[in-house]
N, C-alpha and C. Protein backbone atom coordinates (compact mmCIF):
# COMPACT_ATOMS: atom_id res chain seq x y z
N UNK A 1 -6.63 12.10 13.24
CA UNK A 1 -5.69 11.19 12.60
C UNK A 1 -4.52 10.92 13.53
N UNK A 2 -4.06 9.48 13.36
CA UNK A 2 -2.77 9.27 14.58
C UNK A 2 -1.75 8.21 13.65
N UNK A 3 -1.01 9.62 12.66
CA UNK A 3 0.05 9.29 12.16
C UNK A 3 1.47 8.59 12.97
N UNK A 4 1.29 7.70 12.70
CA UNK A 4 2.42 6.68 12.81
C UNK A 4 4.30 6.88 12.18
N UNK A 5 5.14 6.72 12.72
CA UNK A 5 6.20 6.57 11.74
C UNK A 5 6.38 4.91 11.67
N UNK A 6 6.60 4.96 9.89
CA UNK A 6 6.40 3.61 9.23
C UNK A 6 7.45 3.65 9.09
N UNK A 7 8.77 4.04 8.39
CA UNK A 7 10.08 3.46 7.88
C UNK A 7 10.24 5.00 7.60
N UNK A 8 11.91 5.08 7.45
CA UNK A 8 12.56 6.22 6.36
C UNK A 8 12.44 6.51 4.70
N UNK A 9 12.29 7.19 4.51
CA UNK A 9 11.99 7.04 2.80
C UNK A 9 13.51 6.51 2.19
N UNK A 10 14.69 6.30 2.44
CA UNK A 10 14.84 5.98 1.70
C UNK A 10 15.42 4.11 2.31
N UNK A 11 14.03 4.04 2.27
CA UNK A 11 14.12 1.97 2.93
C UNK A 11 12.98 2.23 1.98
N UNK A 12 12.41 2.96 1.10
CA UNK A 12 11.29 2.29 0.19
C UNK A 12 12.02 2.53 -0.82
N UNK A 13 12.42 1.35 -2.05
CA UNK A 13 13.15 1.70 -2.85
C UNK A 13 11.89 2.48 -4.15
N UNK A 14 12.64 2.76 -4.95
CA UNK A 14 11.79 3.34 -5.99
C UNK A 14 11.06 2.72 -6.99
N UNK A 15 9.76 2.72 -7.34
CA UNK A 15 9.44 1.47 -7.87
C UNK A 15 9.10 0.62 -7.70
N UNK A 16 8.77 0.55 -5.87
CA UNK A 16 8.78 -0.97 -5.03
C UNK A 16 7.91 -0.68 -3.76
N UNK A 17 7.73 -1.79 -3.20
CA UNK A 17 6.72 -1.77 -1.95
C UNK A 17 7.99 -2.04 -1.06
N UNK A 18 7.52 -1.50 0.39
CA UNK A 18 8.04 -2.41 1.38
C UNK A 18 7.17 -2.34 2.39
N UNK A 19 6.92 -3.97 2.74
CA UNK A 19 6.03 -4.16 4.01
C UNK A 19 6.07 -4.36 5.46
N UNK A 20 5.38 -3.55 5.57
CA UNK A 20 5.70 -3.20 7.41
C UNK A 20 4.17 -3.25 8.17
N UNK A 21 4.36 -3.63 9.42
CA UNK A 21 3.44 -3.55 10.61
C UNK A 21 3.16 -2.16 11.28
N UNK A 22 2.30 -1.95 11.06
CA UNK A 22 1.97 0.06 11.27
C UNK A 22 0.26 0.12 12.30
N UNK A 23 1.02 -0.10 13.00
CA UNK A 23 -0.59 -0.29 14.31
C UNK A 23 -0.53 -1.31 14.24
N UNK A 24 -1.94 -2.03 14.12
CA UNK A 24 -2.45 -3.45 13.79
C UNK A 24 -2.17 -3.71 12.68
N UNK A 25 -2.03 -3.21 11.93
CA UNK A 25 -2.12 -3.90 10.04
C UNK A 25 -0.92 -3.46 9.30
N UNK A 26 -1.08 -5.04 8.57
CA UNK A 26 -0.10 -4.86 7.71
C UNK A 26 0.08 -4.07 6.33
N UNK A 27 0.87 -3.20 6.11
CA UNK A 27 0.55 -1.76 5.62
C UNK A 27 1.65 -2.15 3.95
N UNK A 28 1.26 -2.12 3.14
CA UNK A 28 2.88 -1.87 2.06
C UNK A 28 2.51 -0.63 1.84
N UNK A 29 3.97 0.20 1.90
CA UNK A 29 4.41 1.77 1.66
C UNK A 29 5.12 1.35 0.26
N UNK A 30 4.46 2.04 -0.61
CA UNK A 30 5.00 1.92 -2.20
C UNK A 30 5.68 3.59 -2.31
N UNK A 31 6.29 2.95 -3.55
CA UNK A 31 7.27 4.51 -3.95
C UNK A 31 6.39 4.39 -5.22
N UNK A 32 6.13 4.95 -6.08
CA UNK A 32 6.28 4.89 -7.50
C UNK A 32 6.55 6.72 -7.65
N UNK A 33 7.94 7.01 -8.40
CA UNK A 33 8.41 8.39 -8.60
C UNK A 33 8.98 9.05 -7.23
N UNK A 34 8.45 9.51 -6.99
CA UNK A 34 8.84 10.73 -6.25
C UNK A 34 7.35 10.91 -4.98
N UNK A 35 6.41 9.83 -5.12
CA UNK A 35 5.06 9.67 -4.64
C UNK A 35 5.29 8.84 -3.95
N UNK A 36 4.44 8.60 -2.70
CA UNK A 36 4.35 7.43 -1.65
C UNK A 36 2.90 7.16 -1.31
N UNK A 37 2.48 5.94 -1.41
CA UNK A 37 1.48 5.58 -0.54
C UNK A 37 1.44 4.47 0.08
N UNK A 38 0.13 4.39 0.55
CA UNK A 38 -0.06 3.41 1.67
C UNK A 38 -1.34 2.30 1.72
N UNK A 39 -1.24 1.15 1.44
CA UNK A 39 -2.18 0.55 1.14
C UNK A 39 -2.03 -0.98 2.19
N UNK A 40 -3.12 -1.52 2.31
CA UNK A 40 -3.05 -2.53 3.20
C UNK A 40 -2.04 -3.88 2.63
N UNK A 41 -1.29 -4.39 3.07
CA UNK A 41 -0.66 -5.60 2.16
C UNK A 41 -1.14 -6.77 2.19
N UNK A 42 -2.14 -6.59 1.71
CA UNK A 42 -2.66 -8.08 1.56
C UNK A 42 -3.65 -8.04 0.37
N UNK A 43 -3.57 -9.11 -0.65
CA UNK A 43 -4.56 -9.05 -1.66
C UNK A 43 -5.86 -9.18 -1.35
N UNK A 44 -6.60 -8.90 -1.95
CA UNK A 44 -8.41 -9.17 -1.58
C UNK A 44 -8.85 -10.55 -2.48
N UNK A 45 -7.81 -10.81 -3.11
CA UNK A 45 -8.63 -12.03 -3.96
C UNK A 45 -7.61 -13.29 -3.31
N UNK A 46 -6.28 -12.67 -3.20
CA UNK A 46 -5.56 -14.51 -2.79
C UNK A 46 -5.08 -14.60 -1.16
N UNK A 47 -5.15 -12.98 -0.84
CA UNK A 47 -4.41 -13.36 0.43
C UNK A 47 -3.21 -13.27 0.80
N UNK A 48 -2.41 -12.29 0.12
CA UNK A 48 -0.74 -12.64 -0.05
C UNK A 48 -0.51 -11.38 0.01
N UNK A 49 0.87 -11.23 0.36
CA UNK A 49 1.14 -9.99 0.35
C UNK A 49 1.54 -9.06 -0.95
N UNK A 50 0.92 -8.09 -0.67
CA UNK A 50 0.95 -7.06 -2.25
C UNK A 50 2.30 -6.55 -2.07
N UNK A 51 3.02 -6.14 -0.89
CA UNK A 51 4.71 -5.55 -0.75
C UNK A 51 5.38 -6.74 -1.69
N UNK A 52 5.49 -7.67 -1.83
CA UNK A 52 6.40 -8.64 -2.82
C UNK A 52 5.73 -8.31 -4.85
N UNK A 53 5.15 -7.57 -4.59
CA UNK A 53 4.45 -7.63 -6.09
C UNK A 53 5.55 -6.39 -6.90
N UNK A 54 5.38 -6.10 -7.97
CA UNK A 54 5.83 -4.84 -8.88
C UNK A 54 5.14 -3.88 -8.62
N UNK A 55 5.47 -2.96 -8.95
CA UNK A 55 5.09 -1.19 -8.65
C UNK A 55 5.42 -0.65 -9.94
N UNK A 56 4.40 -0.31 -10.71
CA UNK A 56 4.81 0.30 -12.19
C UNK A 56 3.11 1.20 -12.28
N UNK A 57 3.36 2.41 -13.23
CA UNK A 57 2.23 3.24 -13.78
C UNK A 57 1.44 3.26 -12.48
N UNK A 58 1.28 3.77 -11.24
CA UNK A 58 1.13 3.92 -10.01
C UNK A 58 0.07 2.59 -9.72
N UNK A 59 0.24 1.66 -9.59
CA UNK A 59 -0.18 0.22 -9.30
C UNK A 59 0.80 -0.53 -8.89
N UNK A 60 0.06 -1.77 -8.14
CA UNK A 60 0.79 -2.97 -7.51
C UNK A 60 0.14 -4.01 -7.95
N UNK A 61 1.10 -5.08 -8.22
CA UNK A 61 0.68 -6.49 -9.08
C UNK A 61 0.60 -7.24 -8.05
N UNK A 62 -0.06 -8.13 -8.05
CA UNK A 62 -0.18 -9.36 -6.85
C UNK A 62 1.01 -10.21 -7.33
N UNK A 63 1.91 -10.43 -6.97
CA UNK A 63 3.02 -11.77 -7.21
C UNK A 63 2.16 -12.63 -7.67
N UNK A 64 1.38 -13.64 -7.02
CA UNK A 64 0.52 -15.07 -7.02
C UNK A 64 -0.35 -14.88 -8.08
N UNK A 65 -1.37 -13.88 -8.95
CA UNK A 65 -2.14 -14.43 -9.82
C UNK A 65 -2.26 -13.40 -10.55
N UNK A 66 -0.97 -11.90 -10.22
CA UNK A 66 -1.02 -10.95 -11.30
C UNK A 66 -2.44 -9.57 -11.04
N UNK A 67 -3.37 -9.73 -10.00
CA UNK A 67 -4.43 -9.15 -10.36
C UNK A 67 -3.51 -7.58 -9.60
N UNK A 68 -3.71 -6.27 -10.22
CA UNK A 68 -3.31 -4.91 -10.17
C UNK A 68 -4.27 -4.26 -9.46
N UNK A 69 -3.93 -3.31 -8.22
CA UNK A 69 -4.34 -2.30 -7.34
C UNK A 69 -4.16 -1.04 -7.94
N UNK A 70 -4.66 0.13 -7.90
CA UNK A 70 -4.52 0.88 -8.06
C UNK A 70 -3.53 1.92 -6.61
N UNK A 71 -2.81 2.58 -6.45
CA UNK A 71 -2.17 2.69 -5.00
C UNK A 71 -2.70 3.91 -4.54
N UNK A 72 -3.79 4.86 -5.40
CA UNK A 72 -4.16 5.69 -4.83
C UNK A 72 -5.71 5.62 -4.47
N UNK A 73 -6.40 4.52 -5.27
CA UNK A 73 -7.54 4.47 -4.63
C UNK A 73 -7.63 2.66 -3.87
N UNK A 74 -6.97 2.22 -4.07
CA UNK A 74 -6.81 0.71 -3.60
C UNK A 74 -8.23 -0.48 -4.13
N UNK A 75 -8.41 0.52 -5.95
CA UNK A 75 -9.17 -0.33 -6.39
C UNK A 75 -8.76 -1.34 -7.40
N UNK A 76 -8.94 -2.36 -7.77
CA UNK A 76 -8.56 -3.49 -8.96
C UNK A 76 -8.52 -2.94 -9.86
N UNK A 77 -7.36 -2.84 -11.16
CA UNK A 77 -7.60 -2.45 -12.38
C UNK A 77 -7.20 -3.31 -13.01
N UNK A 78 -6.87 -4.81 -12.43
CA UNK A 78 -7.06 -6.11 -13.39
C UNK A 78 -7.10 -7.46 -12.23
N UNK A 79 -8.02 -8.08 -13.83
CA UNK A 79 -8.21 -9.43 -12.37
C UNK A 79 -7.32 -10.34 -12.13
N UNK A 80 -7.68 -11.96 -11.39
CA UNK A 80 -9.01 -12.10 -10.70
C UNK A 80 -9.39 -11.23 -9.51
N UNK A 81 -8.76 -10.43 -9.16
CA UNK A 81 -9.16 -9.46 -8.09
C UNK A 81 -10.18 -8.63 -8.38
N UNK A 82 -11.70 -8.27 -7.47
CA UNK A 82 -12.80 -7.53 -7.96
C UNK A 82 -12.45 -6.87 -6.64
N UNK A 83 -12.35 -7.06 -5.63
CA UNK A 83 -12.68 -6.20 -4.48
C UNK A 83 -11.49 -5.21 -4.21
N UNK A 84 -11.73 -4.00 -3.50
CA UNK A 84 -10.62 -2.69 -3.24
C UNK A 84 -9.68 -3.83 -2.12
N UNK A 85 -8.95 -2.92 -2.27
CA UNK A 85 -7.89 -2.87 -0.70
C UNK A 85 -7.83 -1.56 0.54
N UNK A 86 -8.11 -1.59 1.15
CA UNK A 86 -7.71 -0.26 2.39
C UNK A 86 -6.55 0.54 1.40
N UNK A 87 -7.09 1.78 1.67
CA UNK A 87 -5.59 2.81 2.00
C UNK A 87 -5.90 3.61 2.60
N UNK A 88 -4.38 4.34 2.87
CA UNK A 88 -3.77 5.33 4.14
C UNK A 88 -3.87 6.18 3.79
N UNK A 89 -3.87 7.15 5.08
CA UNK A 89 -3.57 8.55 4.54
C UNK A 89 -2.13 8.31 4.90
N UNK A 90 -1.04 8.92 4.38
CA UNK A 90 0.22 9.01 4.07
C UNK A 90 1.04 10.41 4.18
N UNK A 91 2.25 10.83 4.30
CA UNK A 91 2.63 12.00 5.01
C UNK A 91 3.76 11.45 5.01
N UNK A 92 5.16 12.37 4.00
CA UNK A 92 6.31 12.08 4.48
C UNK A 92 6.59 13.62 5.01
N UNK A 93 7.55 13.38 6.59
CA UNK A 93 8.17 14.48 7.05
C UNK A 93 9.68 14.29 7.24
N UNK A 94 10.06 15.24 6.47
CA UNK A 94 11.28 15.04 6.16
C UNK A 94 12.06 13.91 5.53
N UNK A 95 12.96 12.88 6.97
CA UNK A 95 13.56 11.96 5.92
C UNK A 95 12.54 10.71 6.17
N UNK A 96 11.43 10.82 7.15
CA UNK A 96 10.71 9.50 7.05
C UNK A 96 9.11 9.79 7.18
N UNK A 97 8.61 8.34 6.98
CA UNK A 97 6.96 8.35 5.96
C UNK A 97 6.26 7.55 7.43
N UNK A 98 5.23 8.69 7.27
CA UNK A 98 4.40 8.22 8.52
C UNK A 98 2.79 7.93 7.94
N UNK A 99 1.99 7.01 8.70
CA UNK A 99 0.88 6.28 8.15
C UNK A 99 -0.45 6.81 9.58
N UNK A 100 -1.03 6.94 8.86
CA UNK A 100 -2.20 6.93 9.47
C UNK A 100 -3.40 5.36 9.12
N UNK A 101 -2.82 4.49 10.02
CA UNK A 101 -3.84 3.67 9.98
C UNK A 101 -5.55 3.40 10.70
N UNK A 102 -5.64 4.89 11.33
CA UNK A 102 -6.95 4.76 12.08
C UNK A 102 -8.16 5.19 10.80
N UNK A 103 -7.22 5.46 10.12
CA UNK A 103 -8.19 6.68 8.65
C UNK A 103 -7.73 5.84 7.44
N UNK A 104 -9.00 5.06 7.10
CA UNK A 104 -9.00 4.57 5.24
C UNK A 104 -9.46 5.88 4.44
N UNK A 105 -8.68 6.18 3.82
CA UNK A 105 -8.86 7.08 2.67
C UNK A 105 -10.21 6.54 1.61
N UNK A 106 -10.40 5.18 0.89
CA UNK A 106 -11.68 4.66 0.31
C UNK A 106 -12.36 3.58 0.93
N UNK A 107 -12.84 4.04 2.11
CA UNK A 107 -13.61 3.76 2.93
C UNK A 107 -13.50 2.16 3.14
N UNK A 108 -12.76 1.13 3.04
CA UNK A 108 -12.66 0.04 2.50
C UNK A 108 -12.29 -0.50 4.23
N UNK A 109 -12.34 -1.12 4.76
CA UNK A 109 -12.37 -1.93 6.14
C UNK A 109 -11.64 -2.61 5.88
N UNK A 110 -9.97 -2.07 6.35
CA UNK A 110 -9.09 -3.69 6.89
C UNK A 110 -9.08 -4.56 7.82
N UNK A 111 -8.76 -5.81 7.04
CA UNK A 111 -9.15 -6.86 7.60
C UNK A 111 -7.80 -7.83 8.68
């Protein structure tokens, strides 16, 4: 694994994505609680970035048509979105959150 530093934890607000460039891909680092992950930012159904969406009950809403990710397995739990999204393995040390983008956690191929 070739953990990356993505941002400081506290540049992810709580509740919220923020999207950043982490290797090649564009990565949103979500907070929800006291939890962080790492999922690719881009929807699988419109194309847009998932960092501009809501972060509630550990999911991300697509801004553009509403369809919900799950942030720990980066699968749809509402539509029109059917297909996963990439995620990271994730690792905060200390005051900042580092990404492993060489390693999808559900096997999912970013694009």
């Amino acid at each position: 694994m070739a953990f990356q530093r993505a941002c400081a934890v506290d540049e992810v607000p709580e509740d919220e994505a923020l999207g950043l460039t982490v290797g090649a891909y564009a990565v949103a680092v979500a907070r929800n609680g006291d939890e962080f992950f790492a999922l690719q930012d881009l929807c699988s159904h419109a194309a847009v970035a998932l960092s501009e969406g809501e972060v509630a009950d550990c999911t991300v809403e697509c801004w553009l048509h509403g369809s919900r990710f799950d942030l720990r397995t980066g699968k749809p739990t509402g539509l029109p979105a059917t297909e996963p999204v990439a995620t990271f393995p994730i690792e905060v040390r200390g005051d900042d959150v580092y990404v492993d983008t060489d390693t999808t956690l559900n096997g999912v191929t970013p694009s």
